[in-house]
C-alpha atoms as a PDB file:
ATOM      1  CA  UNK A   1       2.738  28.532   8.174  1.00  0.00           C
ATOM      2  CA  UNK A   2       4.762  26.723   5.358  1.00  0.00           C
ATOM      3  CA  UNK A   3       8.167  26.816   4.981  1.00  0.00           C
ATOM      4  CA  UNK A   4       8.089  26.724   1.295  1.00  0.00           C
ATOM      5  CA  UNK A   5       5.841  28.182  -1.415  1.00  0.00           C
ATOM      6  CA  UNK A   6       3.682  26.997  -3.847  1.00  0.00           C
ATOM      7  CA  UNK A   7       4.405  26.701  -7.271  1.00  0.00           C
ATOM      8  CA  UNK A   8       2.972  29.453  -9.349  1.00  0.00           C
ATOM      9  CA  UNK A   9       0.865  28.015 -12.627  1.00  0.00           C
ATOM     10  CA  UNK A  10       2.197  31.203 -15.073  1.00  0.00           C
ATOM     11  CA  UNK A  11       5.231  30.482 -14.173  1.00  0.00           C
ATOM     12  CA  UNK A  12       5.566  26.801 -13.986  1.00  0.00           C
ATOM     13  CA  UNK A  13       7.138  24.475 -16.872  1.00  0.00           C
ATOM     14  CA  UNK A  14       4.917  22.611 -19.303  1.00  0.00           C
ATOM     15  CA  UNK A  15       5.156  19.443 -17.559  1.00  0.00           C
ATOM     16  CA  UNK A  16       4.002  21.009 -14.400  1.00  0.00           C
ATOM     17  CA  UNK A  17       1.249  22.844 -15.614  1.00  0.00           C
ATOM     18  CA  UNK A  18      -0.255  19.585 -17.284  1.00  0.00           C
ATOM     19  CA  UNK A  19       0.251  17.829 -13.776  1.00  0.00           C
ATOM     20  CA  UNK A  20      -1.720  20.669 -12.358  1.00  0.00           C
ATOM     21  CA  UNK A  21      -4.503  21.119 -15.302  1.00  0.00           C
ATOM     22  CA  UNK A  22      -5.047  17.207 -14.838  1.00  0.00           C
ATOM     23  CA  UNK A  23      -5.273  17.440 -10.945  1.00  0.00           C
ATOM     24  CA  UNK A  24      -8.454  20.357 -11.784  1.00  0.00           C
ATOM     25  CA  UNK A  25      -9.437  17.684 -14.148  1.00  0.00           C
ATOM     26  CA  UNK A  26      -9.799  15.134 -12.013  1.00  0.00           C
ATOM     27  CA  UNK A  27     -10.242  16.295  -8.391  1.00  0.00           C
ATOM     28  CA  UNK A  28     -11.477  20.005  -9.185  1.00  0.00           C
ATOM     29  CA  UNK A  29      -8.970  21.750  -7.091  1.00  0.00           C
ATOM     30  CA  UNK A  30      -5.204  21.428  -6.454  1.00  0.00           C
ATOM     31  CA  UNK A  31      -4.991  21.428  -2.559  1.00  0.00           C
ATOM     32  CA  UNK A  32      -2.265  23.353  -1.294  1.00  0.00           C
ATOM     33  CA  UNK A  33       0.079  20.165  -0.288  1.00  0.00           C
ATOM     34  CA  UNK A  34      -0.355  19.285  -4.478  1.00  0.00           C
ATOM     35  CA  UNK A  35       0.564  23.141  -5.003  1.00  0.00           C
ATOM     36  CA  UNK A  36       3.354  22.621  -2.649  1.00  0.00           C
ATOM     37  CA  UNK A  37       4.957  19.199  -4.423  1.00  0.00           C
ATOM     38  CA  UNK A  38       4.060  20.969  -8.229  1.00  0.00           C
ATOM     39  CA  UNK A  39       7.385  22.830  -7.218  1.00  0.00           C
ATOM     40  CA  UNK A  40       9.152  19.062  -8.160  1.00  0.00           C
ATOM     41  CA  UNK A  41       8.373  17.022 -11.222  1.00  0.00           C
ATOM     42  CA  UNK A  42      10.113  14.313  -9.568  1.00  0.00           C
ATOM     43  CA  UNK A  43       8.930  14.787  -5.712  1.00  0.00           C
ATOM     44  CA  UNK A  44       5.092  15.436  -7.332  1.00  0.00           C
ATOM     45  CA  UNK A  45       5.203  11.787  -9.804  1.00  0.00           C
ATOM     46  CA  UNK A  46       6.670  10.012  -6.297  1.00  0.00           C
ATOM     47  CA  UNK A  47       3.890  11.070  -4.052  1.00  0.00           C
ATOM     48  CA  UNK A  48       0.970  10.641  -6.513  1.00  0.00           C
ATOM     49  CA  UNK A  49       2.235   7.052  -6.654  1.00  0.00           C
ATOM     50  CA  UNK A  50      -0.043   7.112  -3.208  1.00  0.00           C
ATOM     51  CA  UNK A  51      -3.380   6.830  -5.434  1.00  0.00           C
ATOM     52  CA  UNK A  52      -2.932   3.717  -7.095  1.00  0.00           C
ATOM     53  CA  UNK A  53      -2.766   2.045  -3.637  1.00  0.00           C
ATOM     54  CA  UNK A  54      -5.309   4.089  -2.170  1.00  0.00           C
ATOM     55  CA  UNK A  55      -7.598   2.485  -5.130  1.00  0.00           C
ATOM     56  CA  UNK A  56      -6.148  -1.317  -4.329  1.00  0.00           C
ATOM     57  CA  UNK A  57      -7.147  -0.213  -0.490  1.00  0.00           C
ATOM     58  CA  UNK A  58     -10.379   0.703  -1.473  1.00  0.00           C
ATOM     59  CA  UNK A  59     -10.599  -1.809  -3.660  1.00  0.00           C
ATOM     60  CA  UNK A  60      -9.909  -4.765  -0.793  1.00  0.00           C
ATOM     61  CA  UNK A  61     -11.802  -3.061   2.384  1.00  0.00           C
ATOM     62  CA  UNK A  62     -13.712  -0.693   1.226  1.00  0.00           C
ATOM     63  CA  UNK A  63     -14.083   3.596   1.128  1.00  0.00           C
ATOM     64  CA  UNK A  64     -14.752   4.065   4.827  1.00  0.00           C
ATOM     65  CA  UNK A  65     -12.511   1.259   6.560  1.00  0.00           C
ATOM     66  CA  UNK A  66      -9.648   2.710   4.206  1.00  0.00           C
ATOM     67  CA  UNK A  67     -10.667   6.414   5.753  1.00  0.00           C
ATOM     68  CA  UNK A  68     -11.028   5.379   8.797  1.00  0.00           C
ATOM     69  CA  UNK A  69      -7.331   2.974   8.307  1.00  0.00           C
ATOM     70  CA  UNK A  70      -5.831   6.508   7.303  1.00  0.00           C
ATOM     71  CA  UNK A  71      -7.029   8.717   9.661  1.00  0.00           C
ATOM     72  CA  UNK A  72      -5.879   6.571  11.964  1.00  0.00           C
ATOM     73  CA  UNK A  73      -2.053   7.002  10.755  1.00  0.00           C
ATOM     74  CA  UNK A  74      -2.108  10.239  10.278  1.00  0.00           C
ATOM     75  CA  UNK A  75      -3.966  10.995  14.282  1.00  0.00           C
ATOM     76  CA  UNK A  76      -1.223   8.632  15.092  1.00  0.00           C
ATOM     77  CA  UNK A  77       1.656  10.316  13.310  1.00  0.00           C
ATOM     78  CA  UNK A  78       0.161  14.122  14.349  1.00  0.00           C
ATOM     79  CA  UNK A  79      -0.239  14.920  10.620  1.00  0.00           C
ATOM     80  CA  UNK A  80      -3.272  17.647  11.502  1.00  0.00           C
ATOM     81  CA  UNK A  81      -3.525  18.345   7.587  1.00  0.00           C
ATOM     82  CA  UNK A  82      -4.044  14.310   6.660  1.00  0.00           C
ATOM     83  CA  UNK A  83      -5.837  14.031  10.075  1.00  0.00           C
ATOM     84  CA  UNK A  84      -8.238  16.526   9.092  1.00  0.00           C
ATOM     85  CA  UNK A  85      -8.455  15.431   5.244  1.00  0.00           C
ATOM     86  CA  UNK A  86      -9.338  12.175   6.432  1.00  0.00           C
ATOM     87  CA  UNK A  87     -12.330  13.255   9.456  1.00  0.00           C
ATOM     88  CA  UNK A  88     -13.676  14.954   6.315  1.00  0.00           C
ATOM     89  CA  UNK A  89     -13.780  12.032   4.568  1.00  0.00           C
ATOM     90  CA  UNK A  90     -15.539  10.305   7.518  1.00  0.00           C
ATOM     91  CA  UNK A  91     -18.015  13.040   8.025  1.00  0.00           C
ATOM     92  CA  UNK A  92     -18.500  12.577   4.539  1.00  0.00           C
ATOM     93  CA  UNK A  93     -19.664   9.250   4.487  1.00  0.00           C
ATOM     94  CA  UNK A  94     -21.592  10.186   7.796  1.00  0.00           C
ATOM     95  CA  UNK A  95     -19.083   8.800  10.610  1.00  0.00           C
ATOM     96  CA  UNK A  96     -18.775  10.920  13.579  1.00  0.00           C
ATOM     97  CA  UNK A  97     -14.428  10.841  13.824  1.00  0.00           C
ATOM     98  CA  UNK A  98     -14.400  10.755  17.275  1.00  0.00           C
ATOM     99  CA  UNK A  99     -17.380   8.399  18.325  1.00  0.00           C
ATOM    100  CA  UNK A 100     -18.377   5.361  15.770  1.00  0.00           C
ATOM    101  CA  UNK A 101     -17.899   1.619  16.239  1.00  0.00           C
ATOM    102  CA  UNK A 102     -15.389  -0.180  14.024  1.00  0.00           C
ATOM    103  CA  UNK A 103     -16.161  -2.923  11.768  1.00  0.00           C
ATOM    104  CA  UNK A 104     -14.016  -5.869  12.317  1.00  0.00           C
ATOM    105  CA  UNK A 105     -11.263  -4.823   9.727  1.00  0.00           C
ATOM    106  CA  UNK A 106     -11.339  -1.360  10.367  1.00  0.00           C
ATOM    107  CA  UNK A 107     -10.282  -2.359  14.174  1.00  0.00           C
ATOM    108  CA  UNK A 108      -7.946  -4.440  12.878  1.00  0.00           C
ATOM    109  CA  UNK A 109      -6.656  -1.929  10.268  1.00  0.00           C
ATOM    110  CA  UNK A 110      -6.432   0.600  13.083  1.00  0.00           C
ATOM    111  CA  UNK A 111      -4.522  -1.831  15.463  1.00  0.00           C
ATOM    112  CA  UNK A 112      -1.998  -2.054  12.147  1.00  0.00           C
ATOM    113  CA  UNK A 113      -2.205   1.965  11.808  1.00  0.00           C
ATOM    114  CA  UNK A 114      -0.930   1.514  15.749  1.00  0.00           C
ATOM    115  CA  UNK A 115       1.535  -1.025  15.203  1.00  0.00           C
ATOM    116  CA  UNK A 116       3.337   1.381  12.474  1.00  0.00           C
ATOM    117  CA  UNK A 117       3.168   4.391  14.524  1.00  0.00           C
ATOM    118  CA  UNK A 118       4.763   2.752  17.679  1.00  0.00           C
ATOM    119  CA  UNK A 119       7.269   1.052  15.503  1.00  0.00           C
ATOM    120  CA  UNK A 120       8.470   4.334  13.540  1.00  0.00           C
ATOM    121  CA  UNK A 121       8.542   5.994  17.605  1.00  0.00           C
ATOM    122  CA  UNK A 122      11.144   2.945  18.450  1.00  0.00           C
ATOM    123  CA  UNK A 123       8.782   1.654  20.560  1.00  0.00           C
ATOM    124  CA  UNK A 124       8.992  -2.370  19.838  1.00  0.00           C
ATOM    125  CA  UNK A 125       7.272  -4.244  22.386  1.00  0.00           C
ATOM    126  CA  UNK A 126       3.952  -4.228  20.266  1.00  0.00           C
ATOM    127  CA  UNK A 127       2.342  -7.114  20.305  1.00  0.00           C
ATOM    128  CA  UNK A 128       3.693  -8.026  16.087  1.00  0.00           C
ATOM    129  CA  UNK A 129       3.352 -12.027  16.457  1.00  0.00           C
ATOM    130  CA  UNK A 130      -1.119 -11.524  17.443  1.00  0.00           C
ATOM    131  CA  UNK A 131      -1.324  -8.552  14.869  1.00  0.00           C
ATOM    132  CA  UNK A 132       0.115 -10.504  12.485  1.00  0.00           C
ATOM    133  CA  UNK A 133      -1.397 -13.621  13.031  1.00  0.00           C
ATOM    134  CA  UNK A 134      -4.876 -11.728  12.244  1.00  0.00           C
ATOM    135  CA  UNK A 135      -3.760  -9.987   9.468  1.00  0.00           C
ATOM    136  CA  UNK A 136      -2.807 -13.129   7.512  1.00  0.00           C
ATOM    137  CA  UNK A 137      -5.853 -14.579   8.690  1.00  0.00           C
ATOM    138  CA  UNK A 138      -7.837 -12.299   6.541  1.00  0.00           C
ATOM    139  CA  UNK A 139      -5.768 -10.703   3.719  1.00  0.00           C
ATOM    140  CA  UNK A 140      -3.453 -12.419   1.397  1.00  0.00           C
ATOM    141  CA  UNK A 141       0.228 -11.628   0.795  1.00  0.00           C
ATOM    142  CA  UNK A 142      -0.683  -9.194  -2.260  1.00  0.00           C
ATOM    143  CA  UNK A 143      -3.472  -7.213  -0.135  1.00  0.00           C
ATOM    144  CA  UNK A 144      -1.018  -6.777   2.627  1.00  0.00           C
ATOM    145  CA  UNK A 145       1.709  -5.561   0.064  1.00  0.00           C
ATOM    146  CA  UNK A 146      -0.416  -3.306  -1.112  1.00  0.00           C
ATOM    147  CA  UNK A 147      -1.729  -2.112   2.555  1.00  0.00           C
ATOM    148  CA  UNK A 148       1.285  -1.987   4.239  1.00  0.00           C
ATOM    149  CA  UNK A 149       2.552  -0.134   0.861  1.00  0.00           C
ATOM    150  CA  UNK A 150      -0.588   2.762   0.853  1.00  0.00           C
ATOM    151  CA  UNK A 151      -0.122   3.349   5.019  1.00  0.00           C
ATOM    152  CA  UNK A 152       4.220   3.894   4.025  1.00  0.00           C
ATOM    153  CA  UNK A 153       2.923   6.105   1.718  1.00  0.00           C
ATOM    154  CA  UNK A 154       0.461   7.801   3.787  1.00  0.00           C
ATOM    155  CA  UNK A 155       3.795   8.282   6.397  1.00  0.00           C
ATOM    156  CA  UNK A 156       5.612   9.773   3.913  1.00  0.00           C
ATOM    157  CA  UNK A 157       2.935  12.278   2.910  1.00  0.00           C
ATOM    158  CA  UNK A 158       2.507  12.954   6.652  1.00  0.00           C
ATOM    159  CA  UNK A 159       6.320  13.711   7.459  1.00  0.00           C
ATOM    160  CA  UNK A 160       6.175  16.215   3.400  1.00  0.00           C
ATOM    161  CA  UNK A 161       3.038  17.873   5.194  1.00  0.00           C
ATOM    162  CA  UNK A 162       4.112  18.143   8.764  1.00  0.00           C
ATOM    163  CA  UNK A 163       8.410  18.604   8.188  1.00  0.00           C
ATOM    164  CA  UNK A 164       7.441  21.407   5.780  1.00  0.00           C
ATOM    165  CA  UNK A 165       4.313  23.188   7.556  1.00  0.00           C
ATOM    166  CA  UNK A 166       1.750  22.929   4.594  1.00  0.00           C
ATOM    167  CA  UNK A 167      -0.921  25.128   5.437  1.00  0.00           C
ATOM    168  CA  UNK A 168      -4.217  23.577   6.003  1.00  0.00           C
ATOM    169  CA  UNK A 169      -6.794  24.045   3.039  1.00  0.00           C
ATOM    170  CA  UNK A 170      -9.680  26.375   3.802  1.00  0.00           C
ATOM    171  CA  UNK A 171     -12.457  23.176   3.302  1.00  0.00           C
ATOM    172  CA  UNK A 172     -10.717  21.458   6.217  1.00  0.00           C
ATOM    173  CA  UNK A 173     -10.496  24.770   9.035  1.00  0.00           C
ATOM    174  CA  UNK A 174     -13.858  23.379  10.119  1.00  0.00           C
ATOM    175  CA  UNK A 175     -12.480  20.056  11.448  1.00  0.00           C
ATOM    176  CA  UNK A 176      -9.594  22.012  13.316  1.00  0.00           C
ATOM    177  CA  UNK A 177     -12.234  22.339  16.891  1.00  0.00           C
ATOM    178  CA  UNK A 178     -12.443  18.925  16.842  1.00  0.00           C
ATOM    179  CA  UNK A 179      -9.578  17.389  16.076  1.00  0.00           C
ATOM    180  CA  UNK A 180      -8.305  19.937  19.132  1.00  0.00           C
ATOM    181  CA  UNK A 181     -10.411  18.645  21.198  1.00  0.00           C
ATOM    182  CA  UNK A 182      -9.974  15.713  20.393  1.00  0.00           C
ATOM    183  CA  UNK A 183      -6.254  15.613  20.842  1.00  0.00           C
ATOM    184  CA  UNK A 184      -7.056  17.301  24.213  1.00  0.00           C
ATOM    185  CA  UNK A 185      -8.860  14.061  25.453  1.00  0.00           C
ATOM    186  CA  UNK A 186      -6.520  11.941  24.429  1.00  0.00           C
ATOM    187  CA  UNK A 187      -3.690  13.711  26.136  1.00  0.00           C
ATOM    188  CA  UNK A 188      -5.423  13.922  29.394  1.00  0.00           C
ATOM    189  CA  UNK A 189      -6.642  10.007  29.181  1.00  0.00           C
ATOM    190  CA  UNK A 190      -2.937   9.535  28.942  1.00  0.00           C
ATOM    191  CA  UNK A 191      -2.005  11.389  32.122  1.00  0.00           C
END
């Protein structure tokens, strides 16, 4: 359950209600974590900040390995409403979340995904120098700005969604039995 409300369209100022006619405009529904951030002209401009990344993401690695690169961080970061955005995104493009191979950048994205979540647990004893050494060895200093830039971003939308309890959008209850058991396997593999 969310701690906070959503804003309310009637209600909302002239600014917001143009931020919210050009999300239908675009996208063709404000999700409830939009909804939620409408509430703050300045909190809503800072977070969709996240989409001109996401497009320099797609942009270097492609739709799915930039899915599969989020999901990642948000499984990681126990997000369940990015987690589940982003196995709908997968199953959208026809990748089983749970069981599909990586390509070569996606693994490596995912080891990154890794690296971020350990490092924001205080957990330092990653191995930095060998991710890093790969990393460079395939993106330049500009795509890494900009990927290490969209998965902060993707963090910070994690700890808005998760910190405030935004609700899970109806389209996405269908992931919820597998990302459970999902988390279930995981949590025994680490016993």
């Amino acid at each position: 359950m969310s701690r906070v409300g959503h804003a309310n369209y009637e209600t909302a100022s002239a600014e917001m209600r143009a931020a919210w006619d050009s999300e239908m405009s675009e996208r063709g529904r404000v999700t409830n974590m939009k909804r939620t951030l409408l509430q703050s002209e300045p909190a809503y401009a800072a977070y969709m900040g996240w989409y001109p990344l996401w497009d320099e993401l797609e942009k270097r690695v492609g739709h799915r390995a930039a899915a599969v690169f989020a999901h990642a961080i948000s499984a990681r970061n126990g997000c369940v409403l990015c987690t589940l955005y982003f196995r709908k995104e997968l199953d959208e493009a026809g990748i089983a979340p749970d069981a599909f191979t990586t390509t070569p950048d996606e693994a490596l994205l995912v080891r990154l995904a890794e690296s971020m979540a350990a490092e924001s647990a205080g957990d330092t004893t990653s191995k930095k120098e060998d991710l890093w050494k790969d990393l460079k060895a395939r993106f330049s200093d500009l795509d890494l700005v900009n990927i290490v830039g969209c998965s902060a971003m993707m963090l910070a939308v994690n700890a808005f969604n998760s910190t405030l309890g935004v609700e899970v959008d109806k389209e996405l209850e269908r992931f919820l039995p597998s990302l459970r058991t999902a988390q279930r396997q995981a949590a025994n593999e680490t016993t």
